[in-house]
PDB file of N, CA and C in Angstrom:
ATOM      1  N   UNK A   1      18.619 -15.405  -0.443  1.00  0.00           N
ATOM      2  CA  UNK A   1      18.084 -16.712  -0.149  1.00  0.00           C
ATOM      3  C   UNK A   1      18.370 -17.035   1.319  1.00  0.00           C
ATOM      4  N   UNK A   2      17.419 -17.883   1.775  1.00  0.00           N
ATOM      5  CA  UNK A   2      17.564 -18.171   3.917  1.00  0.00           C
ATOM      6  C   UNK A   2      17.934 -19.311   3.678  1.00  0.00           C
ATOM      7  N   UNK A   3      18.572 -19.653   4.916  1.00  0.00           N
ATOM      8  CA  UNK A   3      19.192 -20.848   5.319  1.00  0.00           C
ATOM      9  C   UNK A   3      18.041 -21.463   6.209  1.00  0.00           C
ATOM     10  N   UNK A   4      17.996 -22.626   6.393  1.00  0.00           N
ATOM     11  CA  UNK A   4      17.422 -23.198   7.208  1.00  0.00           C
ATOM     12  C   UNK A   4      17.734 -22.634   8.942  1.00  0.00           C
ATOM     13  N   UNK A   5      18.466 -21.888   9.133  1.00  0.00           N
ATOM     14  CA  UNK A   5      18.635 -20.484  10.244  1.00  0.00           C
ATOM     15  C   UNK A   5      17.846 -20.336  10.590  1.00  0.00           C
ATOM     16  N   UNK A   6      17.169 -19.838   9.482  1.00  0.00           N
ATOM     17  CA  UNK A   6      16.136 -18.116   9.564  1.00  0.00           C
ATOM     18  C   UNK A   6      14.815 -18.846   9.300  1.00  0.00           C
ATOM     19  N   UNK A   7      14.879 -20.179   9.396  1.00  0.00           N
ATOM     20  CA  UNK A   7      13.217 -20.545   9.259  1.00  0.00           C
ATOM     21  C   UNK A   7      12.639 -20.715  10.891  1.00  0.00           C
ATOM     22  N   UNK A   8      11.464 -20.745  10.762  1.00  0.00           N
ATOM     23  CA  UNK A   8      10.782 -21.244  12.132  1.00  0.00           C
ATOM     24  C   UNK A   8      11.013 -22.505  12.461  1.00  0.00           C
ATOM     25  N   UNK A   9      11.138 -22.595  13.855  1.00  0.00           N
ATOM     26  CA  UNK A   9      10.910 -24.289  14.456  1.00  0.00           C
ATOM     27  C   UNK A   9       8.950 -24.309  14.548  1.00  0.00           C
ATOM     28  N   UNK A  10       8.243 -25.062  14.020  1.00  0.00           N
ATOM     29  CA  UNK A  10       6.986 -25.387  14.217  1.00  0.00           C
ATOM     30  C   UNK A  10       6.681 -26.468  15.511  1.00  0.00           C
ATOM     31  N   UNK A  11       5.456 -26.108  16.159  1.00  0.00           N
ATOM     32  CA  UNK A  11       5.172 -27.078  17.432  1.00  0.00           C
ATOM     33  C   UNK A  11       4.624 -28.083  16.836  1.00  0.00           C
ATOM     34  N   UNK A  12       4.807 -29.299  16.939  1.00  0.00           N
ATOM     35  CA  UNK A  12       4.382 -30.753  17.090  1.00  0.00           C
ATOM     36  C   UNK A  12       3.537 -30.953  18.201  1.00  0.00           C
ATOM     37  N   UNK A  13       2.600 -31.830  17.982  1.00  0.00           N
ATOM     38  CA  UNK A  13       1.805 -32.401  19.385  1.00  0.00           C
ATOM     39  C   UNK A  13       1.718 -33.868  19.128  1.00  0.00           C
ATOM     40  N   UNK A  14       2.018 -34.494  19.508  1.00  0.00           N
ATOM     41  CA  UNK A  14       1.199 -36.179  19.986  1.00  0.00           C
ATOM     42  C   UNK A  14      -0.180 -36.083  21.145  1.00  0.00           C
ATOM     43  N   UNK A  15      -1.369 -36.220  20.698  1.00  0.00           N
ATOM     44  CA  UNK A  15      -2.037 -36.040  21.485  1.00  0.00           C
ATOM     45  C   UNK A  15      -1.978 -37.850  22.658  1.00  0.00           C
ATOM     46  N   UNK A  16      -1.709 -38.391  22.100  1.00  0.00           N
ATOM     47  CA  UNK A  16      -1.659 -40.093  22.798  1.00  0.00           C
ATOM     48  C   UNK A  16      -0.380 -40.346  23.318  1.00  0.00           C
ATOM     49  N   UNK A  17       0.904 -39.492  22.770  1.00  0.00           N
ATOM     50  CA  UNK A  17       1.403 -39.953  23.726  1.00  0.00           C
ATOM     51  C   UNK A  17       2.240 -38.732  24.565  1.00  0.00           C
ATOM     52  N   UNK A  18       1.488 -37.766  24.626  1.00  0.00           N
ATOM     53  CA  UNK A  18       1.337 -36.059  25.454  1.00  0.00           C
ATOM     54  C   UNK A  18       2.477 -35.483  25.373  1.00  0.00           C
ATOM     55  N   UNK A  19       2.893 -35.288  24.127  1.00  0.00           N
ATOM     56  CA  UNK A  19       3.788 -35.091  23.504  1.00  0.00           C
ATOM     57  C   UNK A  19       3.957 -33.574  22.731  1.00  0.00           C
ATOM     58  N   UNK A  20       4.773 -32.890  22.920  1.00  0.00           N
ATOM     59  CA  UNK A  20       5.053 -31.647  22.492  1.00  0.00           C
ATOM     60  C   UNK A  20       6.603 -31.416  22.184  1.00  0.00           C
ATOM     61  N   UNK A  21       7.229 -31.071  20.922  1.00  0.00           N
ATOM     62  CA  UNK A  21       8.562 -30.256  20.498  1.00  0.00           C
ATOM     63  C   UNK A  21       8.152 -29.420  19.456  1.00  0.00           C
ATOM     64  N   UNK A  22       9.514 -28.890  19.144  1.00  0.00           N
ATOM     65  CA  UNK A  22       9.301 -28.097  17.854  1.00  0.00           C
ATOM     66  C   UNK A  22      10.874 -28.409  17.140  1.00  0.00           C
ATOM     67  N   UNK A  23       9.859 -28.353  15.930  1.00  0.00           N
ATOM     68  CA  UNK A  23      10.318 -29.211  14.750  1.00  0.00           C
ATOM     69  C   UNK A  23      11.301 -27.942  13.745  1.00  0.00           C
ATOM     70  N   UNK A  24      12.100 -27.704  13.265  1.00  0.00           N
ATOM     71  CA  UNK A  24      12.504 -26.974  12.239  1.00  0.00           C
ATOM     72  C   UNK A  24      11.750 -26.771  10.966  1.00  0.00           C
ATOM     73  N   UNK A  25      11.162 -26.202  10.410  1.00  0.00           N
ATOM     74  CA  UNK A  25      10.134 -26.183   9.083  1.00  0.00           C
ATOM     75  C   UNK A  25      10.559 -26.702   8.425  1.00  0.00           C
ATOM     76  N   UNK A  26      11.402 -26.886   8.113  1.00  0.00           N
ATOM     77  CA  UNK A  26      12.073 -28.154   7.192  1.00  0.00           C
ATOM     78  C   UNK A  26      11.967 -29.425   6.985  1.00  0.00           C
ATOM     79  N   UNK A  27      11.893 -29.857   8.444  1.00  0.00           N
ATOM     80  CA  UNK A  27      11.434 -31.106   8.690  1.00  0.00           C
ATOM     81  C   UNK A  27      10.591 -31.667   9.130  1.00  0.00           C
ATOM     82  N   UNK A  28       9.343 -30.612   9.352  1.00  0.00           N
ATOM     83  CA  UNK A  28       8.215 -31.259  10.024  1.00  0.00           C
ATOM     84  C   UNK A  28       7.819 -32.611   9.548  1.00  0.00           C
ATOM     85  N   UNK A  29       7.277 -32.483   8.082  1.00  0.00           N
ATOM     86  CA  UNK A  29       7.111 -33.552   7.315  1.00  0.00           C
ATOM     87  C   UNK A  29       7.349 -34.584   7.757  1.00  0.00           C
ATOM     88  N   UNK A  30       8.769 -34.467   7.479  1.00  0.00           N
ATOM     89  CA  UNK A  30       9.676 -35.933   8.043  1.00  0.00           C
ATOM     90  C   UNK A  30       9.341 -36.143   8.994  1.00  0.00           C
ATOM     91  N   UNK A  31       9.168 -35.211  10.211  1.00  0.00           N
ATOM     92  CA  UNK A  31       9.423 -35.756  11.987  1.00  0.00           C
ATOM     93  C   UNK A  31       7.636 -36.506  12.060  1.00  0.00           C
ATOM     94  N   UNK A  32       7.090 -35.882  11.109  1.00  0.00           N
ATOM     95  CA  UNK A  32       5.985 -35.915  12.039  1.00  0.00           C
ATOM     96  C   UNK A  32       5.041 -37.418  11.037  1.00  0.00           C
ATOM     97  N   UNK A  33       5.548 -37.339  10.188  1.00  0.00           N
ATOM     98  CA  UNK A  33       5.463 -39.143   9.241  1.00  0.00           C
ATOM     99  C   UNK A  33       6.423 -40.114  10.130  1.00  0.00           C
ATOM    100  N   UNK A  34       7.242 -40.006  10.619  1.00  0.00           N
ATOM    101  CA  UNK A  34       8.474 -40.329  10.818  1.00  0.00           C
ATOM    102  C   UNK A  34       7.892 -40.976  12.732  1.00  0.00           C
ATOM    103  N   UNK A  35       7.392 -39.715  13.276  1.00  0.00           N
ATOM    104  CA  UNK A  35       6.862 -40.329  14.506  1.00  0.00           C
ATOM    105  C   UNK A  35       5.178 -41.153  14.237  1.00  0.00           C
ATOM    106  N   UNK A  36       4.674 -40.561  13.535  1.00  0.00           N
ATOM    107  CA  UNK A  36       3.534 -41.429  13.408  1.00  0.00           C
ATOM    108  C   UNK A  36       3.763 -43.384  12.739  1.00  0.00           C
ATOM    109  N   UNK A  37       4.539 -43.802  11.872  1.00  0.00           N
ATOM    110  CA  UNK A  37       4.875 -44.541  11.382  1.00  0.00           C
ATOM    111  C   UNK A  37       5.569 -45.341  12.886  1.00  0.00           C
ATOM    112  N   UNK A  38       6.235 -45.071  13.426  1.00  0.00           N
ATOM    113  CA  UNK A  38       6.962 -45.333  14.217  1.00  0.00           C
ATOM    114  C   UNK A  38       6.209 -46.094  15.695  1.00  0.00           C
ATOM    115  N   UNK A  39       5.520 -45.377  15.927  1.00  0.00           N
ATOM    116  CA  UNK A  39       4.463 -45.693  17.508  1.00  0.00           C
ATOM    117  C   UNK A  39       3.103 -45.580  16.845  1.00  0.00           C
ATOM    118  N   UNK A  40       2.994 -45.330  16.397  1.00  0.00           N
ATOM    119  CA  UNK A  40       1.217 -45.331  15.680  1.00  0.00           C
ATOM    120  C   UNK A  40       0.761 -46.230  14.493  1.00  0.00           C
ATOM    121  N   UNK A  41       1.742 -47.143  14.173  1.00  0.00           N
ATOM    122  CA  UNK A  41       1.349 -48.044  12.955  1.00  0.00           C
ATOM    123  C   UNK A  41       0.785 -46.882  11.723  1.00  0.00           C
ATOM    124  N   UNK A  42       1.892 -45.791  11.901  1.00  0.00           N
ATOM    125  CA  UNK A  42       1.397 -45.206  10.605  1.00  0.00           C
ATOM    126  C   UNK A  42       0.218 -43.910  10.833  1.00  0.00           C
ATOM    127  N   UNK A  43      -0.820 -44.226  11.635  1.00  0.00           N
ATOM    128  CA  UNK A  43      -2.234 -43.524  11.548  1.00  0.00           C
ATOM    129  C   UNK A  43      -1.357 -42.081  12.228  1.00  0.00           C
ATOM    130  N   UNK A  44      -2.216 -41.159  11.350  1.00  0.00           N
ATOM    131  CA  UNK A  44      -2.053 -39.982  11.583  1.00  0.00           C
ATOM    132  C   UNK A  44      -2.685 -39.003  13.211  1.00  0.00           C
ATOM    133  N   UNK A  45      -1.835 -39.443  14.240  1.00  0.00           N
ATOM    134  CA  UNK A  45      -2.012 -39.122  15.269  1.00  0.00           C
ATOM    135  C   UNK A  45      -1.064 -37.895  16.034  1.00  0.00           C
ATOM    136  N   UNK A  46       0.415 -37.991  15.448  1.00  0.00           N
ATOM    137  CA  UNK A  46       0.957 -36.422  15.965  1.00  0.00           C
ATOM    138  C   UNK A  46       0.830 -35.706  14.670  1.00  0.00           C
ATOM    139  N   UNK A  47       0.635 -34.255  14.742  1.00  0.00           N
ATOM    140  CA  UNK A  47       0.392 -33.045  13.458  1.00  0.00           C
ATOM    141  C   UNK A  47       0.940 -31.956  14.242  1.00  0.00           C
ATOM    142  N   UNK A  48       0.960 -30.885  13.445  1.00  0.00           N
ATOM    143  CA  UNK A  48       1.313 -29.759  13.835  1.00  0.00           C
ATOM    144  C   UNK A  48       0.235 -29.110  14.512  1.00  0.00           C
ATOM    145  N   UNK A  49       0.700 -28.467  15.781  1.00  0.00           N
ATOM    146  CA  UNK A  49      -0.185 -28.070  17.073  1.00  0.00           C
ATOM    147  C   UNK A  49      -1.421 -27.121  16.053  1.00  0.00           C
ATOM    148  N   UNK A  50      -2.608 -27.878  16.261  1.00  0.00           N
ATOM    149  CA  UNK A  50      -3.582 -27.302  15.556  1.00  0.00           C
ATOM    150  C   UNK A  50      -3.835 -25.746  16.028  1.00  0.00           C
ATOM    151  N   UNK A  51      -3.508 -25.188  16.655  1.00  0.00           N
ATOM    152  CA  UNK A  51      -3.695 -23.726  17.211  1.00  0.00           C
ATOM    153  C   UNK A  51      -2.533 -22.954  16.203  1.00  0.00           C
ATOM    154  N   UNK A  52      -1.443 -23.180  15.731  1.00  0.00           N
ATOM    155  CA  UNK A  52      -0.485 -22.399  14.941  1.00  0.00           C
ATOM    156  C   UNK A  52      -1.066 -23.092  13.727  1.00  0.00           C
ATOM    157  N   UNK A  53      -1.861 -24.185  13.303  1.00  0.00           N
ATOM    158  CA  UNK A  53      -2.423 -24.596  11.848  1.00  0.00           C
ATOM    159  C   UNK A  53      -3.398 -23.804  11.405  1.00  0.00           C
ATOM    160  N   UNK A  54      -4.419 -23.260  12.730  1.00  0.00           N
ATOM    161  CA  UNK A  54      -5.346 -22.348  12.075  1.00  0.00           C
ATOM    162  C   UNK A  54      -4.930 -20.641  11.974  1.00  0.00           C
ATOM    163  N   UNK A  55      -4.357 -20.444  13.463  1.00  0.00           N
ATOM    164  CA  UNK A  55      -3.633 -19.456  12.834  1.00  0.00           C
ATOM    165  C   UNK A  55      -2.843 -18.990  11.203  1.00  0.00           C
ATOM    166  N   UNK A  56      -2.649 -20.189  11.347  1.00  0.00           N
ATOM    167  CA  UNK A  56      -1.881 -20.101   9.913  1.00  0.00           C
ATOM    168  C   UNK A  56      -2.651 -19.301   8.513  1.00  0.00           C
ATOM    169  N   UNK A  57      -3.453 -20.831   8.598  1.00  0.00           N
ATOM    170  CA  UNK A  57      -5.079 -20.682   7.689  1.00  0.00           C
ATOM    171  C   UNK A  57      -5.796 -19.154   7.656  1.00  0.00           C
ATOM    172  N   UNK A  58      -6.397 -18.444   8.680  1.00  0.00           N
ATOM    173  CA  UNK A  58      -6.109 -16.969   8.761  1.00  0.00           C
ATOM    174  C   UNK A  58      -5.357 -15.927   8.183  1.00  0.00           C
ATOM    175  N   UNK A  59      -4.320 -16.356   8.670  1.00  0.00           N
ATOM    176  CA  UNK A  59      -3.421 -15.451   7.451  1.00  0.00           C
ATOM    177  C   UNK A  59      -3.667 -15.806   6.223  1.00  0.00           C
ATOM    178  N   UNK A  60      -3.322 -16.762   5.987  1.00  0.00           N
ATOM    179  CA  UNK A  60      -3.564 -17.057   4.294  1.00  0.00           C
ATOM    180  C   UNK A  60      -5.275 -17.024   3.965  1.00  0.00           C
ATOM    181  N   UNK A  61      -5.614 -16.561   4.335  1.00  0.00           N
ATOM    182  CA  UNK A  61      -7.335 -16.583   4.456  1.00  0.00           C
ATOM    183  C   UNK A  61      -7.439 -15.286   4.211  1.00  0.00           C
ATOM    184  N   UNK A  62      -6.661 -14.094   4.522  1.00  0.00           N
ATOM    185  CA  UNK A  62      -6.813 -12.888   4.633  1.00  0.00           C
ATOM    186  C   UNK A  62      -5.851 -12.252   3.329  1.00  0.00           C
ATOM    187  N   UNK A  63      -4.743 -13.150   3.376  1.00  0.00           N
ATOM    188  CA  UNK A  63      -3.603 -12.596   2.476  1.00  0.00           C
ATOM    189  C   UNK A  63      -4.299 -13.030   0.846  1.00  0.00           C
ATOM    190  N   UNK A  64      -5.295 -13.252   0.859  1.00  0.00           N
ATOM    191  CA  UNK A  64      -6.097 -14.335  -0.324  1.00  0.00           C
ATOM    192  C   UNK A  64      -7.321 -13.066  -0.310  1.00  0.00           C
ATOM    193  N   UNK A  65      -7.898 -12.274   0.262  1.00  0.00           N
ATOM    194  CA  UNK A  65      -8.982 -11.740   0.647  1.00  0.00           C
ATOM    195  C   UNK A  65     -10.064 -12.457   0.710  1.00  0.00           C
ATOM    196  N   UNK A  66     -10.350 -13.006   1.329  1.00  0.00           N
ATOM    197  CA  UNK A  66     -11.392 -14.069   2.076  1.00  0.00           C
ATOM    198  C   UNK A  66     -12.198 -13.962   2.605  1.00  0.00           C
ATOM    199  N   UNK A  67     -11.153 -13.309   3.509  1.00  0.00           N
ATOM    200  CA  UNK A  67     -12.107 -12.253   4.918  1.00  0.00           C
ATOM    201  C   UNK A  67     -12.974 -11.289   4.464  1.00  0.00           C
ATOM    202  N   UNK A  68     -12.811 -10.762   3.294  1.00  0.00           N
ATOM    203  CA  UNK A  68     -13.369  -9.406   2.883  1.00  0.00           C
ATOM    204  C   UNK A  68     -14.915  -9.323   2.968  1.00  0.00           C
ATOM    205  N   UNK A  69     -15.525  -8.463   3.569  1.00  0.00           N
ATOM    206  CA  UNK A  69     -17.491  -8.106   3.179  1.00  0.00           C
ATOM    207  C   UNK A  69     -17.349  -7.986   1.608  1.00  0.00           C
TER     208      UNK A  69
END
């Protein structure tokens, strides 16, 4: 079993307020409800840097056979 160690930090973006960290996978959730609620009245304006979201999607797109002819 992993510790929260051995997980990835994921990139965050705020596009409004030009904003970039990385988050522990653990807590994206939290950070990223947590900053939207906070300066955004809630509306869903920072997410995880859409370039590692689709990447993502890909893999699991492929690991699913998706991709396949």
């Amino acid at each position: 079993m992993s510790d929260d160690a051995d997980l990835p930090e994921i990139p965050i973006v705020c596009p409004e307020c030009g904003t970039r960290s990385r988050i522990p996978f653990s807590d994206v959730e939290d950070a990223v409800a947590g900053h939207n609620e906070r300066l955004h009245d809630g509306e869903s304006v920072a997410s995880v840097d859409p370039d590692v979201f689709d990447h993502l999607a890909d893999h699991v797109a492929a690991d699913l056979g998706l991709l396949e002819n």
